[in-house]
Protein backbone atom coordinates (compact mmCIF):
# COMPACT_ATOMS: atom_id res chain seq x y z
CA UNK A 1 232.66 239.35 3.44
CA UNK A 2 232.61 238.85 7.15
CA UNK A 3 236.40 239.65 8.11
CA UNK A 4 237.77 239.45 11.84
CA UNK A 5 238.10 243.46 12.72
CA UNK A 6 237.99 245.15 16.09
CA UNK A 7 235.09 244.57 18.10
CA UNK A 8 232.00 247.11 17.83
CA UNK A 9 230.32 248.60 20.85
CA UNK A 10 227.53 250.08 19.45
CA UNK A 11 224.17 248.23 18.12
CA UNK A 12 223.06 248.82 14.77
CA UNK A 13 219.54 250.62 14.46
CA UNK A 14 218.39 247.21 12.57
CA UNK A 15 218.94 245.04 15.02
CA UNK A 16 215.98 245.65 17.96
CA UNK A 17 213.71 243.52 19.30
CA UNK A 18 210.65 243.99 20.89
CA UNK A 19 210.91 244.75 24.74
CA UNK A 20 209.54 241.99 26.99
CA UNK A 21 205.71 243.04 27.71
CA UNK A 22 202.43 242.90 27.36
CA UNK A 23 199.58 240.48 28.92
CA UNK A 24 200.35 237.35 27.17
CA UNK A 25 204.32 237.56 28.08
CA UNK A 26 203.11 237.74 31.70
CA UNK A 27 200.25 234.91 31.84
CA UNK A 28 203.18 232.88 30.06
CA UNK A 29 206.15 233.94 32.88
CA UNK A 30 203.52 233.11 35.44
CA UNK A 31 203.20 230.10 34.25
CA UNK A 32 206.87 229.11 34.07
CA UNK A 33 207.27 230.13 37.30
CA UNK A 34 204.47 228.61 39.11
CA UNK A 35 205.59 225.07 37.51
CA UNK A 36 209.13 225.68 38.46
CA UNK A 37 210.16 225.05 34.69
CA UNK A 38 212.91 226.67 33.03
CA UNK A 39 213.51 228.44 29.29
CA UNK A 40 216.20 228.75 27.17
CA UNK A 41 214.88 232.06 26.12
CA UNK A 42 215.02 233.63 30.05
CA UNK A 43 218.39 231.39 30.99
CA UNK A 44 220.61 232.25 27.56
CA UNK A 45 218.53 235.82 27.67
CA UNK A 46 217.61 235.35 24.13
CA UNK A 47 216.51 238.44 22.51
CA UNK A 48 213.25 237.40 20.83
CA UNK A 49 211.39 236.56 24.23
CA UNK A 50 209.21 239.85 23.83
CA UNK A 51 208.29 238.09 19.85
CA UNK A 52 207.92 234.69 20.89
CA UNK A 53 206.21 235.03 24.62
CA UNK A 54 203.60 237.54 23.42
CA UNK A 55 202.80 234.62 20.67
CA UNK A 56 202.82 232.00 23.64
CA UNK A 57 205.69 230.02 22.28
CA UNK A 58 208.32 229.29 24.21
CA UNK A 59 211.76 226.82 24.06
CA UNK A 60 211.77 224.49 27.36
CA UNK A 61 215.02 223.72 28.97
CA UNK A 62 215.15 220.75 30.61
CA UNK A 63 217.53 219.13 33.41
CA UNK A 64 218.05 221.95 35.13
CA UNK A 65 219.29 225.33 34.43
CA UNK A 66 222.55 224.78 35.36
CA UNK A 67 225.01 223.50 32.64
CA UNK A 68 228.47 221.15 33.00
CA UNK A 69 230.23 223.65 29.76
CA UNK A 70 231.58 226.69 30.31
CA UNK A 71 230.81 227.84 26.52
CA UNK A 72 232.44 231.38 25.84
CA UNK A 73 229.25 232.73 24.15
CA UNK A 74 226.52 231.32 26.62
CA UNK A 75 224.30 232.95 29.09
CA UNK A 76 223.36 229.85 31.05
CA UNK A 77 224.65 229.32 34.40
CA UNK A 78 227.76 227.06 35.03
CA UNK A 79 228.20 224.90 37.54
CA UNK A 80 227.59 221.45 39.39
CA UNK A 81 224.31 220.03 38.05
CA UNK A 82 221.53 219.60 39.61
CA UNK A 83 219.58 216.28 40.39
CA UNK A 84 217.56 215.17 37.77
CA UNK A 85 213.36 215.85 38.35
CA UNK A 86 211.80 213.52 37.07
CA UNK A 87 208.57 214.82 37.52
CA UNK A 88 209.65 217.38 35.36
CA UNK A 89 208.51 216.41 32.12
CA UNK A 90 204.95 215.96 33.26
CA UNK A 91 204.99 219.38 33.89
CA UNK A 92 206.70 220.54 30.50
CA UNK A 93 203.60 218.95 29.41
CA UNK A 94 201.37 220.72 31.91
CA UNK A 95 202.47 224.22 29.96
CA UNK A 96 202.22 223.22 26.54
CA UNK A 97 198.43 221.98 27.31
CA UNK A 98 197.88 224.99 29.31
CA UNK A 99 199.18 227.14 26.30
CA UNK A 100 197.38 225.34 23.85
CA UNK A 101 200.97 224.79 21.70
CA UNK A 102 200.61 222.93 18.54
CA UNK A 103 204.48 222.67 18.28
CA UNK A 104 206.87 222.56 21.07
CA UNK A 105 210.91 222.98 21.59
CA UNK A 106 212.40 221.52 23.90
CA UNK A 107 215.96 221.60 25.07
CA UNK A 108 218.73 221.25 27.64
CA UNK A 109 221.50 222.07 29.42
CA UNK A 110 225.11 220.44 28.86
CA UNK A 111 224.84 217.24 31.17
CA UNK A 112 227.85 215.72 31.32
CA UNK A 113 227.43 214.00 34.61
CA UNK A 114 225.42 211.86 33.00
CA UNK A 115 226.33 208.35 31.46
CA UNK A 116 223.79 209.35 28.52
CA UNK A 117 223.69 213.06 28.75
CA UNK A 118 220.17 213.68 29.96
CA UNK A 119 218.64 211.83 26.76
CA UNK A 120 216.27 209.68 29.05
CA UNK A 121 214.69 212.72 29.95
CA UNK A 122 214.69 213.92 26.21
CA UNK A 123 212.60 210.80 25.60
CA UNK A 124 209.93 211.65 28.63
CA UNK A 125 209.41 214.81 27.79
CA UNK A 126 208.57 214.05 24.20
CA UNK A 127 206.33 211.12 25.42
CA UNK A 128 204.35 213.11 28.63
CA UNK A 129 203.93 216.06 25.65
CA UNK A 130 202.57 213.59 23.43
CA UNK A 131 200.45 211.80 26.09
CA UNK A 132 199.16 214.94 27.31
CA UNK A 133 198.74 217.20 23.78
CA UNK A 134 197.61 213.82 21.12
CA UNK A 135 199.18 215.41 17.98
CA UNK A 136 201.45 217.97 19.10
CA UNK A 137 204.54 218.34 17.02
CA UNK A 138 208.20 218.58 19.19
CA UNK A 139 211.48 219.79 18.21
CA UNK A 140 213.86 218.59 20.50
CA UNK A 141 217.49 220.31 20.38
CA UNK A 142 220.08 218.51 22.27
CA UNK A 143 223.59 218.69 23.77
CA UNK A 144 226.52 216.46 21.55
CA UNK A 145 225.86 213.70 24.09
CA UNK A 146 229.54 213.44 23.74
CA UNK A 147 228.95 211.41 20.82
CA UNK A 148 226.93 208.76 22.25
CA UNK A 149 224.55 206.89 19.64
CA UNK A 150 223.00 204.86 22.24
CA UNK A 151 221.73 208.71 23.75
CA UNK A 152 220.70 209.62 20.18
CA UNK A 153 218.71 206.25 19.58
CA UNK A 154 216.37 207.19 23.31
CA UNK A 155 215.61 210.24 21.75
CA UNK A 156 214.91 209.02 17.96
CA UNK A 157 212.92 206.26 19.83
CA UNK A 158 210.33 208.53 21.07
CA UNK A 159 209.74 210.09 17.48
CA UNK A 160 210.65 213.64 17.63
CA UNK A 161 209.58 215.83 14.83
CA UNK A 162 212.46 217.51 14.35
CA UNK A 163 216.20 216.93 15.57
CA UNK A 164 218.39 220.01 16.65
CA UNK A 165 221.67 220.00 17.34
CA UNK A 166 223.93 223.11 17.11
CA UNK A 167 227.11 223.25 15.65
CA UNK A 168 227.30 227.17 16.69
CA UNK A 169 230.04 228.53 15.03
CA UNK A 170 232.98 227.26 12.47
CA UNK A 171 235.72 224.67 13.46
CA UNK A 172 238.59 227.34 13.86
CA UNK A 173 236.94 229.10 16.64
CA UNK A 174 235.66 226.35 18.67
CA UNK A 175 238.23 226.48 21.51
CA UNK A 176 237.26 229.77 22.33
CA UNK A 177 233.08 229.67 21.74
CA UNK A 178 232.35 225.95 22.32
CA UNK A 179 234.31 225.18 24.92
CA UNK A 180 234.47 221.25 25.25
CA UNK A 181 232.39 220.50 22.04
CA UNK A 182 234.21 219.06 19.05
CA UNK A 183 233.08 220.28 15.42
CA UNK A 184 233.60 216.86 14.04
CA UNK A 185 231.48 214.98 16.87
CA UNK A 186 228.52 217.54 16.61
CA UNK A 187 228.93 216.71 12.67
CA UNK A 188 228.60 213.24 13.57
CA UNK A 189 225.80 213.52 16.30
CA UNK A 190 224.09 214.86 13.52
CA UNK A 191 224.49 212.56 10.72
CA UNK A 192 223.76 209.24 13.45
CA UNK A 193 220.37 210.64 13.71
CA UNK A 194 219.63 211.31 10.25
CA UNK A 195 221.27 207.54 9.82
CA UNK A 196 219.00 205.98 12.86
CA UNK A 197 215.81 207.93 11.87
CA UNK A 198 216.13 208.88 8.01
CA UNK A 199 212.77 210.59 7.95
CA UNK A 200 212.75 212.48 11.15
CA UNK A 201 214.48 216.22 9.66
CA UNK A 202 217.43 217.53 11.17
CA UNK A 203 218.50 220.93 11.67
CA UNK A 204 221.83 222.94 12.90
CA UNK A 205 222.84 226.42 13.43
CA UNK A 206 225.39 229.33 13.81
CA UNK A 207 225.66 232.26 15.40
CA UNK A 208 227.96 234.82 13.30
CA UNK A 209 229.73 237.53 14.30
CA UNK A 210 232.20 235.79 16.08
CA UNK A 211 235.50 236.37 13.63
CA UNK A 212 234.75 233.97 10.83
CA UNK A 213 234.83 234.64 7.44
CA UNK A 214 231.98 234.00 4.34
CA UNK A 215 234.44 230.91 3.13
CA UNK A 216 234.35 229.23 6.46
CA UNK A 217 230.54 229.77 7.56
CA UNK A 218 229.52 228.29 3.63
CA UNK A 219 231.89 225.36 4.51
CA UNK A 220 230.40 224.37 7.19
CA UNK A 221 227.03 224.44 5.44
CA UNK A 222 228.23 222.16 3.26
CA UNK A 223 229.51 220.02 5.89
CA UNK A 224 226.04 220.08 7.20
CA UNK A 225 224.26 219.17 4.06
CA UNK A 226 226.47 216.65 3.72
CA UNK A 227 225.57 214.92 7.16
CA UNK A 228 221.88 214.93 5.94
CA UNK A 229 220.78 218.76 7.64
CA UNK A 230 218.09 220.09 5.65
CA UNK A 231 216.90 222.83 8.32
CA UNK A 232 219.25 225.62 9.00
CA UNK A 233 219.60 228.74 11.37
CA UNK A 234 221.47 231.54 11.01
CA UNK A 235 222.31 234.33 13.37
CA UNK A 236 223.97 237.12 15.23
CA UNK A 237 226.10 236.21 18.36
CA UNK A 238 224.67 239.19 21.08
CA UNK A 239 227.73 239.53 24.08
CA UNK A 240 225.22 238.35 27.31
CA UNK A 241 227.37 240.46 29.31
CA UNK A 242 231.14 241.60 29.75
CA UNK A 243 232.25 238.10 30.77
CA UNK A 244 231.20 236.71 27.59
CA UNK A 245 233.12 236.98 24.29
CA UNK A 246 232.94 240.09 22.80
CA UNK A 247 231.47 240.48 19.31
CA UNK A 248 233.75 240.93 16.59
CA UNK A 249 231.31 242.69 14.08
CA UNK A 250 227.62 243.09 13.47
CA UNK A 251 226.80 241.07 10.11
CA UNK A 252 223.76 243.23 8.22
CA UNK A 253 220.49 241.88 6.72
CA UNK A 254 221.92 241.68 3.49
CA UNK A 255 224.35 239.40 4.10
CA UNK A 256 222.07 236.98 6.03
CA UNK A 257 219.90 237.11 3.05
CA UNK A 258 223.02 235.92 0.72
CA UNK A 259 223.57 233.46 3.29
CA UNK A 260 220.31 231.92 3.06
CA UNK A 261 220.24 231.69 -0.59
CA UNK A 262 223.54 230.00 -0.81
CA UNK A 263 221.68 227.69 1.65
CA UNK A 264 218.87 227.40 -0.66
CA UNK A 265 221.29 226.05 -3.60
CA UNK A 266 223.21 223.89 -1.59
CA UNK A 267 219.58 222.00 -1.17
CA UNK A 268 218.48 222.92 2.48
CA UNK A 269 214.87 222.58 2.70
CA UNK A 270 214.39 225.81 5.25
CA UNK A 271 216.41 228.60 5.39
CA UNK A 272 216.29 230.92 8.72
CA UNK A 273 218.72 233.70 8.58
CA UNK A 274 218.42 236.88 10.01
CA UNK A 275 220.00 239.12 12.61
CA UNK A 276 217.69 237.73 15.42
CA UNK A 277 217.44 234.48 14.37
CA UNK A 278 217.72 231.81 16.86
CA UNK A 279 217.83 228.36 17.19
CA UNK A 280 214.55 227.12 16.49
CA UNK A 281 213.04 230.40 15.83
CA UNK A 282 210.01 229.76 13.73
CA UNK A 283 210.00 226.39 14.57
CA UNK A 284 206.94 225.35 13.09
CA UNK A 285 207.66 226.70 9.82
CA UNK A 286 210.39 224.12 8.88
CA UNK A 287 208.06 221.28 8.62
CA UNK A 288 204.69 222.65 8.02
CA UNK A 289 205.63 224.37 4.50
């Protein structure tokens, strides 16, 4: 049962990943640097950079690296936005060519500046990868959009594999982790695209460890399933740093393996749960089995 107890300091042993090294992690940061591109696995200082660089996969994070949400769980800086590059998604391209990627993730900050949330730039990204890779697959995983289904349609238009969007954690605890997001419009956001595009699959996750209980995390997989997700993530929230909430507990293997067989039931198609599961970890996987 994940219950709400008093917030644990210490790391389990289980839950390591491997340290950030080796040749291929720095032919890959070199690369990010020297196209001035940013990651969502160095900006939200996810833990399975060591995993995923030293396999030359990374997640792309587009418009910037500075978001308009102050979420209480997120790494990413906040702030005024920067302008919009537009010469950035020819250069998202650049890397995936340059790393040979078969399947690539990309995703954004919160842009709520904009009148359609940065999804223009969702669609050029997906269409300079495609120009530039013939036959690469992309996952894109996007902001809410603030519920905007002309933003989802640019997207959809320019035929993502997958669609991401996160709903991150369960409705009662979304003033304090998703800080101007609204469970019912990422719900929604969700079931437009799986209305607009029917056979493009959509995903969602959460992070757990936040405070909410078994009941609520399996009710909001049904609400998912219900608004057409068949790929799911599941995860542990990791504090980025004092500022950020704190974690409540540290959920163990086990359960995440409970977790994904309830998922399994319900009729998800792919199940990822695990400590250090992320969004889009494994990316591939969901539609290439």
């Amino acid at each position: 049962m994940l219950v709400s107890i008093a917030p644990q300091a210490e790391r389990p042993k289980w839950l390591r990943a491997p340290a950030p090294a080796g040749e291929n992690y720095r032919d890959l940061k070199g690369l990010i640097d020297r196209l001035r591109l940013h990651t969502v696995c160095e900006s939200a200082a996810c833990p399975n950079v060591g995993e995923c660089w030293n396999h030359r996969t990374a997640t792309f994070m587009i418009l910037g690296n500075v978001c308009t949400r102050r979420c209480g769980f997120c790494a990413v800086e906040k702030g005024a936005p920067l302008p919009v590059d537009y010469d950035e998604p020819n250069r998202v391209a650049e890397a995936v060519a340059t790393l040979g990627l078969r399947f690539a993730v990309v995703t954004s900050v919160n842009r709520d500046d904009r009148e359609d949330g940065g999804a223009e730039l969702f669609s050029l990204t997906i269409r300079a990868i495609r120009g530039r890779v013939p036959g690469c697959g992309v996952e894109v995983l996007t902001p809410d959009f603030q519920g905007s289904r002309a933003a989802v349609e640019t997207v959809l238009e320019a035929a993502p594999d997958v669609f991401n969007h996160n709903t991150e954690t369960v409705p009662r605890l979304y003033r304090q982790v998703r800080l101007g997001a609204r469970y019912e419009r990422s719900l929604a956001v969700l079931a437009l695209a799986r209305e607009i595009a029917p056979a493009t699959p959509t995903e969602s996750g959460l992070m757990l460890g936040l405070g909410e209980t078994t009941s609520e995390v399996l009710d909001v997989m049904r609400d998912l399933h219900a608004s057409g997700v068949r790929v799911l993530t599941l995860g542990q929230y990791l504090r980025p740093s004092p500022r950020h909430l704190p974690i409540v507990r540290y959920v163990a293997p086990e359960e995440f393996a409970e977790l994904r067989r309830a998922g399994i039931e319900m009729g998800f198609s792919h199940v990822e749960s695990g400590p250090l599961v992320r969004s889009s970890y494994h990316a591939s996987h969901a539609v290439t089995r």
